[in-house]
PDB file of N, CA and C in Angstrom:
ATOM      1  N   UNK A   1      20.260 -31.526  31.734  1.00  0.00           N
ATOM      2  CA  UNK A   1      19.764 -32.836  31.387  1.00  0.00           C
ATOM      3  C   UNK A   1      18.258 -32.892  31.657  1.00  0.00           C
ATOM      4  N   UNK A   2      17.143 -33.397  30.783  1.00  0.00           N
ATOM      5  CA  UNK A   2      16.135 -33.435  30.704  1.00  0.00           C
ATOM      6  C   UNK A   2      15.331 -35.243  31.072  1.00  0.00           C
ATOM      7  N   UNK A   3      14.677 -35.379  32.154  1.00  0.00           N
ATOM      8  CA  UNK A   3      14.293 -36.954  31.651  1.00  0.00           C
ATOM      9  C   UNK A   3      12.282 -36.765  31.354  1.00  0.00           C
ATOM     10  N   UNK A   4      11.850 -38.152  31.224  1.00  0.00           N
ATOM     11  CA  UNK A   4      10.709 -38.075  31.504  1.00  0.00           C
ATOM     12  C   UNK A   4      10.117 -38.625  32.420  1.00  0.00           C
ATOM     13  N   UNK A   5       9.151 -38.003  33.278  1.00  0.00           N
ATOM     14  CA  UNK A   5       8.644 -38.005  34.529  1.00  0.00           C
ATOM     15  C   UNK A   5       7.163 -38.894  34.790  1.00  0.00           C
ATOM     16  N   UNK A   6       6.648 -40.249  34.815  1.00  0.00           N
ATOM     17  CA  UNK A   6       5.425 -40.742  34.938  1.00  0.00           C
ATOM     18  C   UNK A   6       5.204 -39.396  36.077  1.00  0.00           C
ATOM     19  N   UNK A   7       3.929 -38.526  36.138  1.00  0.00           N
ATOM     20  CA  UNK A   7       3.285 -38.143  36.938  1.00  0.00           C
ATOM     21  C   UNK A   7       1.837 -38.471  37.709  1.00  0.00           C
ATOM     22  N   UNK A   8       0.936 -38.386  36.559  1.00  0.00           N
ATOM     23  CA  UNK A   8      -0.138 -39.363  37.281  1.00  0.00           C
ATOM     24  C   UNK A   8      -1.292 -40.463  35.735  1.00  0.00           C
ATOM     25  N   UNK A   9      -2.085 -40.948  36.322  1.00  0.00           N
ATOM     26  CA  UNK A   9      -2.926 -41.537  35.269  1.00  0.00           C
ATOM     27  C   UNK A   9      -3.695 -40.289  34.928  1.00  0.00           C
ATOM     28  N   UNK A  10      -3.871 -40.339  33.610  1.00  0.00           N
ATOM     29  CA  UNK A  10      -5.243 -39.316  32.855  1.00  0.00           C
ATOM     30  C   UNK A  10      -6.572 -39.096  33.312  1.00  0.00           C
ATOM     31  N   UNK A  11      -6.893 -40.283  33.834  1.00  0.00           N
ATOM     32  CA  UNK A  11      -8.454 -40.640  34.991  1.00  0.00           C
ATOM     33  C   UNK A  11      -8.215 -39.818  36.512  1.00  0.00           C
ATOM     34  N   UNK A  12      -6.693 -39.486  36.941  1.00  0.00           N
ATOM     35  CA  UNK A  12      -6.608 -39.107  38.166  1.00  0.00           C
ATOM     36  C   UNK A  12      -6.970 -37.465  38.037  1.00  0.00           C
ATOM     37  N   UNK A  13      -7.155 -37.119  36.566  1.00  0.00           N
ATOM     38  CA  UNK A  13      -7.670 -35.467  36.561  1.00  0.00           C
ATOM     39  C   UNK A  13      -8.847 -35.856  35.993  1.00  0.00           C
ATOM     40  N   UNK A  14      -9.833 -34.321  36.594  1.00  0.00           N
ATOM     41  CA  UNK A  14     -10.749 -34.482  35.644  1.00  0.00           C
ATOM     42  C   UNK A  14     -11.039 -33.818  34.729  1.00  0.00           C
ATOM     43  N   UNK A  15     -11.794 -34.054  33.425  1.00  0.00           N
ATOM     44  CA  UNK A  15     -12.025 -33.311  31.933  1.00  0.00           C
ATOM     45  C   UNK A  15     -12.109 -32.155  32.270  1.00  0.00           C
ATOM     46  N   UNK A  16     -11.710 -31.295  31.820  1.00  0.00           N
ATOM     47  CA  UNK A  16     -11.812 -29.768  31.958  1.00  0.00           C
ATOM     48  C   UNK A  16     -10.861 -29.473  33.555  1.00  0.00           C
ATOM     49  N   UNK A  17      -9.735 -30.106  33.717  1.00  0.00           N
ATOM     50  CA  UNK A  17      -9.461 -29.589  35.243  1.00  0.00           C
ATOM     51  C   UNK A  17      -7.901 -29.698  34.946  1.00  0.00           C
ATOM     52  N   UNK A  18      -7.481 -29.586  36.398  1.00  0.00           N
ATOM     53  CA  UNK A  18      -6.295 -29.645  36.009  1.00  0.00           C
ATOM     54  C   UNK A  18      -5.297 -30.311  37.674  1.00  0.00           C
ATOM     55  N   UNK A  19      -3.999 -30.947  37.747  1.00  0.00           N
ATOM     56  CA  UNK A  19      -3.116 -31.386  38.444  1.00  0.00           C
ATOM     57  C   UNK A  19      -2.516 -30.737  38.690  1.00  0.00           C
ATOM     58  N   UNK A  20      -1.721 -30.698  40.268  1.00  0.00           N
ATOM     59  CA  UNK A  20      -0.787 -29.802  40.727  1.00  0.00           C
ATOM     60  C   UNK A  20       0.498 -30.621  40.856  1.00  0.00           C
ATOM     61  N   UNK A  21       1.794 -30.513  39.710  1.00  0.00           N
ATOM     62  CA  UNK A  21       2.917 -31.202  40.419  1.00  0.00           C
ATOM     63  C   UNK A  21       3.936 -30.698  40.816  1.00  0.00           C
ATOM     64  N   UNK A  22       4.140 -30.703  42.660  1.00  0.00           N
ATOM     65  CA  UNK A  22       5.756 -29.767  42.883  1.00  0.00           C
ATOM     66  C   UNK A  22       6.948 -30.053  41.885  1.00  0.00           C
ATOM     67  N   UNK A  23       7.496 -28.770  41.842  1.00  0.00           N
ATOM     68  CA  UNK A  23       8.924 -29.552  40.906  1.00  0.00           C
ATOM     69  C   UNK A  23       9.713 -28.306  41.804  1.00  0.00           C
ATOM     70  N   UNK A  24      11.254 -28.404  41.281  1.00  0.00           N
ATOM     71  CA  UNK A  24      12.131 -27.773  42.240  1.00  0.00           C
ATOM     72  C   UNK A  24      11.951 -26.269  42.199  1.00  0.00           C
ATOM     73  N   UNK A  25      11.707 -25.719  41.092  1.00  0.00           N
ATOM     74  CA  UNK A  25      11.490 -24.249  40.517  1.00  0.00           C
ATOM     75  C   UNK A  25      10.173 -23.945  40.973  1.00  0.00           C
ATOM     76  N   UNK A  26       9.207 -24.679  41.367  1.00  0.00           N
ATOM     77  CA  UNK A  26       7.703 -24.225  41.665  1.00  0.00           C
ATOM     78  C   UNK A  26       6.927 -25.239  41.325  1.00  0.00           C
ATOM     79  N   UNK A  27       5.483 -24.999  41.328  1.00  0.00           N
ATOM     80  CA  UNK A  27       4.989 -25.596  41.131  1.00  0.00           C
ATOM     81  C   UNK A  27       4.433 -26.034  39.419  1.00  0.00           C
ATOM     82  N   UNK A  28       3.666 -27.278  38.714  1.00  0.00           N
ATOM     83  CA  UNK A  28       3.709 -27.094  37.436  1.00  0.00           C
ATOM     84  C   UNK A  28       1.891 -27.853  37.546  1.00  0.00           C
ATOM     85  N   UNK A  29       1.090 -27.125  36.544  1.00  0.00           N
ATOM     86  CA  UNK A  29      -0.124 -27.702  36.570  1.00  0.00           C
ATOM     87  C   UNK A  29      -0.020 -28.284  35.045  1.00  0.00           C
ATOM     88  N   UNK A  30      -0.717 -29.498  35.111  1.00  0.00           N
ATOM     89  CA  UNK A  30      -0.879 -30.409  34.371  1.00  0.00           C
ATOM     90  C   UNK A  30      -2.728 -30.239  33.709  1.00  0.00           C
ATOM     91  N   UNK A  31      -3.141 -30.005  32.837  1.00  0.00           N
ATOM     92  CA  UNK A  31      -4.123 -29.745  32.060  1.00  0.00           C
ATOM     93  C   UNK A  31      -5.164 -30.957  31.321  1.00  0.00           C
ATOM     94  N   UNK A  32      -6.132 -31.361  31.748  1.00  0.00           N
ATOM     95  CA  UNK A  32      -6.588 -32.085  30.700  1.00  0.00           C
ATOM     96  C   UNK A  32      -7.800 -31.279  30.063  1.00  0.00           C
ATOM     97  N   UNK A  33      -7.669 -31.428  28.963  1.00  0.00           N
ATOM     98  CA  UNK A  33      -8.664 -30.528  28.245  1.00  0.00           C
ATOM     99  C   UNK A  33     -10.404 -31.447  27.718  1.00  0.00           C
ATOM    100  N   UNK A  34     -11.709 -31.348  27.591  1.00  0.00           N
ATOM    101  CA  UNK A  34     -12.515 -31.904  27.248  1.00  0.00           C
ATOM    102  C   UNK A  34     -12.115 -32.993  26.353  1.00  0.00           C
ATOM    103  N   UNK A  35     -11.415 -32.717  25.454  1.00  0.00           N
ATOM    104  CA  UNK A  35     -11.204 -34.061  24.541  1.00  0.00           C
ATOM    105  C   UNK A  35      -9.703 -34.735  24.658  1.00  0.00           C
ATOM    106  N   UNK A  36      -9.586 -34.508  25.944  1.00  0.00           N
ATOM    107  CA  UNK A  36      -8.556 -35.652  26.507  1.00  0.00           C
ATOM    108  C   UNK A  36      -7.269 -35.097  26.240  1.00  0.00           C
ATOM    109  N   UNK A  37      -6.605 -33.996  25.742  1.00  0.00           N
ATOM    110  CA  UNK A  37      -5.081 -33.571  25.175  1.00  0.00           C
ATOM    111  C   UNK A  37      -4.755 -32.849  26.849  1.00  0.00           C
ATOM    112  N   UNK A  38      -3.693 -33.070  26.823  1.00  0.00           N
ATOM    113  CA  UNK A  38      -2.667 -32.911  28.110  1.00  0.00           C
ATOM    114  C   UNK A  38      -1.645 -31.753  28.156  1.00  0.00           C
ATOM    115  N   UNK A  39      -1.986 -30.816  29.060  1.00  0.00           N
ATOM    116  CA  UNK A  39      -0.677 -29.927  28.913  1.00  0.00           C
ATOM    117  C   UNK A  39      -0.450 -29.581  29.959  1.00  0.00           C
ATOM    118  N   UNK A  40       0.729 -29.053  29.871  1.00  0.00           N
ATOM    119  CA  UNK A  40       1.882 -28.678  31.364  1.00  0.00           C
ATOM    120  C   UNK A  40       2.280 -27.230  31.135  1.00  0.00           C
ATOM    121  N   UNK A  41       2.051 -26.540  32.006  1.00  0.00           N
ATOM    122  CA  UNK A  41       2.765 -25.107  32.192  1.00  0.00           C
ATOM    123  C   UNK A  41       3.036 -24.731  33.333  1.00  0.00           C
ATOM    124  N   UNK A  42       3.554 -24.001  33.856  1.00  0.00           N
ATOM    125  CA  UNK A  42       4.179 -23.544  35.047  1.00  0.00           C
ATOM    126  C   UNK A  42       2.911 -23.065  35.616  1.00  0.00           C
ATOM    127  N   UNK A  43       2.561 -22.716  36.813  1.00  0.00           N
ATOM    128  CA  UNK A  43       1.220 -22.882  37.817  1.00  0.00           C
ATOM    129  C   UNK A  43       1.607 -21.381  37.910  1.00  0.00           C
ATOM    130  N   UNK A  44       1.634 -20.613  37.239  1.00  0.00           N
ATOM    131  CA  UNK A  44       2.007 -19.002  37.491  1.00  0.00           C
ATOM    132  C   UNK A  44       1.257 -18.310  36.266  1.00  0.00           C
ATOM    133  N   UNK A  45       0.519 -17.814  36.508  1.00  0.00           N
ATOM    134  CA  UNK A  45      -0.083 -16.947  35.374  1.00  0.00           C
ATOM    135  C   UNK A  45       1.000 -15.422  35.248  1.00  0.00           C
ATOM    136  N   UNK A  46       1.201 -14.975  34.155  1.00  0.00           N
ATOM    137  CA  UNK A  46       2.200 -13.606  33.660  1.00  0.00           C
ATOM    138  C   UNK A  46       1.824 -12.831  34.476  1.00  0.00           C
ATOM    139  N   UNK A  47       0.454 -12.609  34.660  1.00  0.00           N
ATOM    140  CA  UNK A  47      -0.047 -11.187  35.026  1.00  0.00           C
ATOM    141  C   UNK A  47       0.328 -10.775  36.821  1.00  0.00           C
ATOM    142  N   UNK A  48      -0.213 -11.797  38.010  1.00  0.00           N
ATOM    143  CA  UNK A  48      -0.020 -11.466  38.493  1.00  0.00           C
ATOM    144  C   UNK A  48       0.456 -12.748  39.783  1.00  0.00           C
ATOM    145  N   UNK A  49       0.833 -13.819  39.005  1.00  0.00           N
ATOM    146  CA  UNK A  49       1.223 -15.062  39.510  1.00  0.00           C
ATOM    147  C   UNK A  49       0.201 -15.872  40.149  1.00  0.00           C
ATOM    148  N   UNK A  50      -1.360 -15.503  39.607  1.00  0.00           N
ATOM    149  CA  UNK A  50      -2.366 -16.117  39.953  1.00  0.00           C
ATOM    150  C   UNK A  50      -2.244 -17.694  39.857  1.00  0.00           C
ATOM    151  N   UNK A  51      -2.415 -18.713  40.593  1.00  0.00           N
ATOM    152  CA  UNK A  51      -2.352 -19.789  39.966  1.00  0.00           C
ATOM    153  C   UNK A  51      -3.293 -20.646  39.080  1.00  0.00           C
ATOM    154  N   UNK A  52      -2.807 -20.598  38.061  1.00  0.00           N
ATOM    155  CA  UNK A  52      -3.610 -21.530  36.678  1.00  0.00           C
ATOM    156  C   UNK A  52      -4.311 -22.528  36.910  1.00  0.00           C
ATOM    157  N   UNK A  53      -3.607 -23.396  37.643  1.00  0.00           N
ATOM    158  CA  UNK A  53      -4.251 -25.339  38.176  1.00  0.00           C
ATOM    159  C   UNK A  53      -5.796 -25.006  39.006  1.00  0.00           C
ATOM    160  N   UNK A  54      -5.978 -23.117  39.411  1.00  0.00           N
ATOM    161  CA  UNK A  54      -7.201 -23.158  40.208  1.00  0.00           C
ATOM    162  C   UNK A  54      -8.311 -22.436  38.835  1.00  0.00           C
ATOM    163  N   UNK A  55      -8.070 -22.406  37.716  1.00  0.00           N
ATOM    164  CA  UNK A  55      -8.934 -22.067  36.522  1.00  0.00           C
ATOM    165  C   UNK A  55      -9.350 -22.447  35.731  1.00  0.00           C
ATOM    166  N   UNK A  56     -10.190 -21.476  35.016  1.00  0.00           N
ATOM    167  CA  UNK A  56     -11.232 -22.949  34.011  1.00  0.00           C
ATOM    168  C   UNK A  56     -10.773 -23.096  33.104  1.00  0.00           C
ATOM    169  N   UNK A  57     -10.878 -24.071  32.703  1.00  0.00           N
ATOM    170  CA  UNK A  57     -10.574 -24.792  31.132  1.00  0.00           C
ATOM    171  C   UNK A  57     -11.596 -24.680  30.301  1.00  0.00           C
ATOM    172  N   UNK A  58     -11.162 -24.328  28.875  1.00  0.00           N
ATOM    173  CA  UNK A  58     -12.461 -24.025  28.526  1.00  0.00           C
ATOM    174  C   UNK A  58     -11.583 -24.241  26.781  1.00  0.00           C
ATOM    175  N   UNK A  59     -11.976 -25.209  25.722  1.00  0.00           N
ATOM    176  CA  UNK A  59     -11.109 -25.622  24.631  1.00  0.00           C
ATOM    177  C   UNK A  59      -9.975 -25.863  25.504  1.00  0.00           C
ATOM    178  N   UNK A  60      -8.547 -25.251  24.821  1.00  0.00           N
ATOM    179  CA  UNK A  60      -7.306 -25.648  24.893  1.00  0.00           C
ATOM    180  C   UNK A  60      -7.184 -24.079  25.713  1.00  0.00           C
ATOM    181  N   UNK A  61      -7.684 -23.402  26.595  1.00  0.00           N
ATOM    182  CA  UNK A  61      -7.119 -22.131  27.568  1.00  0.00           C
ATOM    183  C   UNK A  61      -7.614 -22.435  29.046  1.00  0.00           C
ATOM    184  N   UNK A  62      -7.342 -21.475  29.571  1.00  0.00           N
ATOM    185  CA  UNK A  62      -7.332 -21.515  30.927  1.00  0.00           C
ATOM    186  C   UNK A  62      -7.563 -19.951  31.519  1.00  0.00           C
ATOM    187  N   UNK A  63      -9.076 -19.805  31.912  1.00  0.00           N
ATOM    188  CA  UNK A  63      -8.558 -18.449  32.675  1.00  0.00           C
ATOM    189  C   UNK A  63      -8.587 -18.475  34.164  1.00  0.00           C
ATOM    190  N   UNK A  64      -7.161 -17.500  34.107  1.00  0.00           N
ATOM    191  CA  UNK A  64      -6.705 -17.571  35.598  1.00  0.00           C
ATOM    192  C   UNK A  64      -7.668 -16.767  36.236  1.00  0.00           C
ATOM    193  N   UNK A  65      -7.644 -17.392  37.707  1.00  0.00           N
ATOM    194  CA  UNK A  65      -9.096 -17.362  39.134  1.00  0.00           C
ATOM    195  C   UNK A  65      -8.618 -15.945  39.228  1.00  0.00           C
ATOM    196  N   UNK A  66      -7.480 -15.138  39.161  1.00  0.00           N
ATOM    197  CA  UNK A  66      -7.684 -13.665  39.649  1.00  0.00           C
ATOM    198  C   UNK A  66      -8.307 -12.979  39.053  1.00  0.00           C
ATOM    199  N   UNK A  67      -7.498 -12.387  37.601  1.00  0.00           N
ATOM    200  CA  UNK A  67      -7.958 -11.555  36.891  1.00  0.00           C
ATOM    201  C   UNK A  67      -8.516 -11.879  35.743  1.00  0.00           C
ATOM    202  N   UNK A  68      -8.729 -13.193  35.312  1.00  0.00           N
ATOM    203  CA  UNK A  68      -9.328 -13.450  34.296  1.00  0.00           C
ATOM    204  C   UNK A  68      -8.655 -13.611  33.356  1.00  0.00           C
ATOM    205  N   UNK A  69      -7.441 -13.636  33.132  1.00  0.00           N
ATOM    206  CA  UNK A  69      -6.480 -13.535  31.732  1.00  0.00           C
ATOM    207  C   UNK A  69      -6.597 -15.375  31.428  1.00  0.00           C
ATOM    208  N   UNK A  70      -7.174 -15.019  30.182  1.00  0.00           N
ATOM    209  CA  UNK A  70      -7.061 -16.046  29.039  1.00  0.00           C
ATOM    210  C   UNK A  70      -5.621 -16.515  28.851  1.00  0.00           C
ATOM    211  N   UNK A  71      -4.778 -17.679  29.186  1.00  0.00           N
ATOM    212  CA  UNK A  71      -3.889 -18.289  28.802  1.00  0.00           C
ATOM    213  C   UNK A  71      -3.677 -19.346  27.657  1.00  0.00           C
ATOM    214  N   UNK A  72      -2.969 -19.695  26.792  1.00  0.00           N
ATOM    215  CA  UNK A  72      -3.212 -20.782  25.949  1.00  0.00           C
ATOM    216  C   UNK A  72      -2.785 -22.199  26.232  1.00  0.00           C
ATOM    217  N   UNK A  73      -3.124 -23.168  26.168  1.00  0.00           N
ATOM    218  CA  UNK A  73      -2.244 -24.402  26.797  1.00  0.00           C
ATOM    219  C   UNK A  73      -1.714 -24.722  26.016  1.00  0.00           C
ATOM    220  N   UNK A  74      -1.348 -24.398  24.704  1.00  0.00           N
ATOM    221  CA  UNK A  74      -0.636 -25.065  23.652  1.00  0.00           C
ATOM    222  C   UNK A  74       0.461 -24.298  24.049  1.00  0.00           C
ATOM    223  N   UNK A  75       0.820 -23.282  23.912  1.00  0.00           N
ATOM    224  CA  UNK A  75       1.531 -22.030  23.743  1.00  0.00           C
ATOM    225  C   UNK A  75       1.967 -21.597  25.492  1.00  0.00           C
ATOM    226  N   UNK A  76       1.306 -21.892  25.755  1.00  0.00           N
ATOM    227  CA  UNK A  76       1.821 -20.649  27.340  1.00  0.00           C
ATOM    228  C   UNK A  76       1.015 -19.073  26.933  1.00  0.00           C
ATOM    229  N   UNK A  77       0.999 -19.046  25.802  1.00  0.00           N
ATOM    230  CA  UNK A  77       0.775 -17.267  25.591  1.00  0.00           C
ATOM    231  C   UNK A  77      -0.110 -16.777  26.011  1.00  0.00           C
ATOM    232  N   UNK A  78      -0.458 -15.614  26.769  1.00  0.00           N
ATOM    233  CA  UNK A  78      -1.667 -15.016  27.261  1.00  0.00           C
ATOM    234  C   UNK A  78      -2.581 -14.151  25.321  1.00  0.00           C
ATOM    235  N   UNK A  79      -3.579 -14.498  26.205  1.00  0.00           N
ATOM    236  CA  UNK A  79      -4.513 -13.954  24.953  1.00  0.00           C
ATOM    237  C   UNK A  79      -4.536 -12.573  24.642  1.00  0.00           C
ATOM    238  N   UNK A  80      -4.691 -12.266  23.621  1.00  0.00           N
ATOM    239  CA  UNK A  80      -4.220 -10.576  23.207  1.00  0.00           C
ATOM    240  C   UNK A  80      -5.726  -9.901  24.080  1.00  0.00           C
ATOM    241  N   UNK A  81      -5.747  -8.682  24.101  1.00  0.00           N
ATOM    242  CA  UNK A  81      -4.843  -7.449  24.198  1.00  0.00           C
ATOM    243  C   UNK A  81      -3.722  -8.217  25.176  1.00  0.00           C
ATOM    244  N   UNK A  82      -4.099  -9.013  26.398  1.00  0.00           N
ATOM    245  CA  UNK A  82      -2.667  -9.271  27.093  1.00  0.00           C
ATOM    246  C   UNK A  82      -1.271  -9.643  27.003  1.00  0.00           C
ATOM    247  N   UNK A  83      -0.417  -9.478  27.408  1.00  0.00           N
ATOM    248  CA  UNK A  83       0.668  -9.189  26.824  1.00  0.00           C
ATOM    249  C   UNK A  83       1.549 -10.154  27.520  1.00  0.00           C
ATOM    250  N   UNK A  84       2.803 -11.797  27.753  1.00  0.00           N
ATOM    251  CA  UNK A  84       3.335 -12.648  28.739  1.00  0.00           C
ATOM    252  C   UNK A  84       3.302 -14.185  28.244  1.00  0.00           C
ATOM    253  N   UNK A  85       3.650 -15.090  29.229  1.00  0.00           N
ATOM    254  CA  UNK A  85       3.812 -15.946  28.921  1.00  0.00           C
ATOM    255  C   UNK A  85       3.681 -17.121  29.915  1.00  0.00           C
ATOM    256  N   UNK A  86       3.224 -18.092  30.090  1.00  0.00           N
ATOM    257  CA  UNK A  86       3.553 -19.386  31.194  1.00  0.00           C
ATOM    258  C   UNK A  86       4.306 -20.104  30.320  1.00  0.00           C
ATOM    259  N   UNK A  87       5.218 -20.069  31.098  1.00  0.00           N
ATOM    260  CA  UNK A  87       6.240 -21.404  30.352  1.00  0.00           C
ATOM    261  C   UNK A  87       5.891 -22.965  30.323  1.00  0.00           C
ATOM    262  N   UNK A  88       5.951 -23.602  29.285  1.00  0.00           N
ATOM    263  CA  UNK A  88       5.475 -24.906  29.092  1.00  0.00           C
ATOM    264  C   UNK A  88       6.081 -25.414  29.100  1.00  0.00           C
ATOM    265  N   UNK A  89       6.023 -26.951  29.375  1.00  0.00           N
ATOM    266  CA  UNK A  89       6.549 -28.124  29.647  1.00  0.00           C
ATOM    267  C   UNK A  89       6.076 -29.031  28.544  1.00  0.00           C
ATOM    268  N   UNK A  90       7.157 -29.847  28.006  1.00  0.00           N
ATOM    269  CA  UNK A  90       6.488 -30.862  26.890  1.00  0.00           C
ATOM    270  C   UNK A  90       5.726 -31.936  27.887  1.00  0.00           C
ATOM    271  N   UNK A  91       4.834 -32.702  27.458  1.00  0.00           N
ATOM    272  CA  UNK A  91       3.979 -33.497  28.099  1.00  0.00           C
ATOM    273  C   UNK A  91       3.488 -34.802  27.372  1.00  0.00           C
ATOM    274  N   UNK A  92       3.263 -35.740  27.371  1.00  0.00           N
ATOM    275  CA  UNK A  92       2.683 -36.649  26.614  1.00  0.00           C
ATOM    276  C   UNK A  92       1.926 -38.246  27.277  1.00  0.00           C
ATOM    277  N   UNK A  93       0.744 -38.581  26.575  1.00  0.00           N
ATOM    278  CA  UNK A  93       0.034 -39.444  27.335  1.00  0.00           C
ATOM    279  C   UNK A  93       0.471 -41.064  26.672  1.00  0.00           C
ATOM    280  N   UNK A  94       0.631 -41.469  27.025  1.00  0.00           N
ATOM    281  CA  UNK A  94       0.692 -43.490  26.611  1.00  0.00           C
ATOM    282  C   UNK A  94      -0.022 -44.301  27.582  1.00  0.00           C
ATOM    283  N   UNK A  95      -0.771 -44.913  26.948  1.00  0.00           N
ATOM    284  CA  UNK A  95      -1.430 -46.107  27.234  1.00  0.00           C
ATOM    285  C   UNK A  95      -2.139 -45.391  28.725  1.00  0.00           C
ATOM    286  N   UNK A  96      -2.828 -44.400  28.562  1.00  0.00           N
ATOM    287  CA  UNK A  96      -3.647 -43.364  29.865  1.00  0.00           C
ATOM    288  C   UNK A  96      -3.143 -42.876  31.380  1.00  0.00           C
ATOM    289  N   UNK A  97      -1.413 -43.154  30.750  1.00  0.00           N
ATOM    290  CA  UNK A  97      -0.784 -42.197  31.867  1.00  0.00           C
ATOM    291  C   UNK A  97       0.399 -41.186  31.274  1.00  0.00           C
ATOM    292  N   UNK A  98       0.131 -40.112  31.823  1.00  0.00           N
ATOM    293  CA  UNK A  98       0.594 -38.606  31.734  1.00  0.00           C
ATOM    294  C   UNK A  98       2.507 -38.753  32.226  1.00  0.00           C
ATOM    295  N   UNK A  99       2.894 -37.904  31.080  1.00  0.00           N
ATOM    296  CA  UNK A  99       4.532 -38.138  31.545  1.00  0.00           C
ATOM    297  C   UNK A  99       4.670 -36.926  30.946  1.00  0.00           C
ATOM    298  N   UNK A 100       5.677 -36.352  31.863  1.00  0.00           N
ATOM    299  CA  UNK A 100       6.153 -35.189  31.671  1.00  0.00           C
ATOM    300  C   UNK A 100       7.514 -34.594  31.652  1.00  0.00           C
ATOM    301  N   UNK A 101       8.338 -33.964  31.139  1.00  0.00           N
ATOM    302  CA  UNK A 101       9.624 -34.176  30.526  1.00  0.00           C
ATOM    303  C   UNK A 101      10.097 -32.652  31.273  1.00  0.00           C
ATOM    304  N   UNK A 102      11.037 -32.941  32.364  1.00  0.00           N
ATOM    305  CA  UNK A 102      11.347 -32.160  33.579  1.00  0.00           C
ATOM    306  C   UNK A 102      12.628 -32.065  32.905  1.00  0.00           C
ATOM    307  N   UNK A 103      13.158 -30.357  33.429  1.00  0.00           N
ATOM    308  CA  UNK A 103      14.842 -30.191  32.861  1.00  0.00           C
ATOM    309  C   UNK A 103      15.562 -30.596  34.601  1.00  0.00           C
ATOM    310  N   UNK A 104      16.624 -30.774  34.303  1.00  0.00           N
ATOM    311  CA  UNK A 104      17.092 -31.019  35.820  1.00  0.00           C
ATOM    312  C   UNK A 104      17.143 -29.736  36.897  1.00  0.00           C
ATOM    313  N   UNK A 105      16.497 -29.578  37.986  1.00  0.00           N
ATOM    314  CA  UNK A 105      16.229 -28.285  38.553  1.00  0.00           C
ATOM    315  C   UNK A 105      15.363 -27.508  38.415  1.00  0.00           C
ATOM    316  N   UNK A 106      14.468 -28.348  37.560  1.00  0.00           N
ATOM    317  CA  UNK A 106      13.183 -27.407  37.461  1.00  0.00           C
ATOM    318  C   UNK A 106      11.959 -28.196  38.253  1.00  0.00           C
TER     319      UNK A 106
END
């Protein structure tokens, strides 16, 4: 069973940064990108479980603080040559607060 989750207001991140929210499976970073679009992926980068929520945003990616791997926030997908995935979370903003759509146990 899946619900949706108010997490925080859009103003409580900042442009280019990103939110840390515990969930039961780990942790999940929440994304706001320069022109305001919102995304959720699991706070684990493929490569070496670097965490994402501490990297830059830069368009719609993220490179993780270890090794540098380019992630996509649309996608989860790491940028080629790299090879993985962060799993995403659907996400969506109304009226400038962030909700996020948790499976049960995650």
């Amino acid at each position: 069973m899946t619900s949706w989750v108010q997490v925080c207001r859009l103003d409580d991140i900042l442009p280019r940064g990103a939110r840390v929210i515990p969930a039961a499976k780990g942790e999940i970073a929440v994304f706001r990108c320069s022109d305001d679009q919102v995304f959720a992926l699991h706070n684990r980068c493929p490569h070496k479980h670097g965490p994402l929520s501490e990297g830059i945003v830069h368009g719609h990616q993220v490179a993780c603080p270890l090794h540098g791997w380019v992630i996509n926030l649309e996608s989860g997908a790491a940028a080629a040559p790299d090879i993985g995935c962060a799993p995403k979370l659907p996400v969506k903003l109304i009226d400038g607060t962030v909700w996020l759509q948790i499976a049960e146990g995650n």
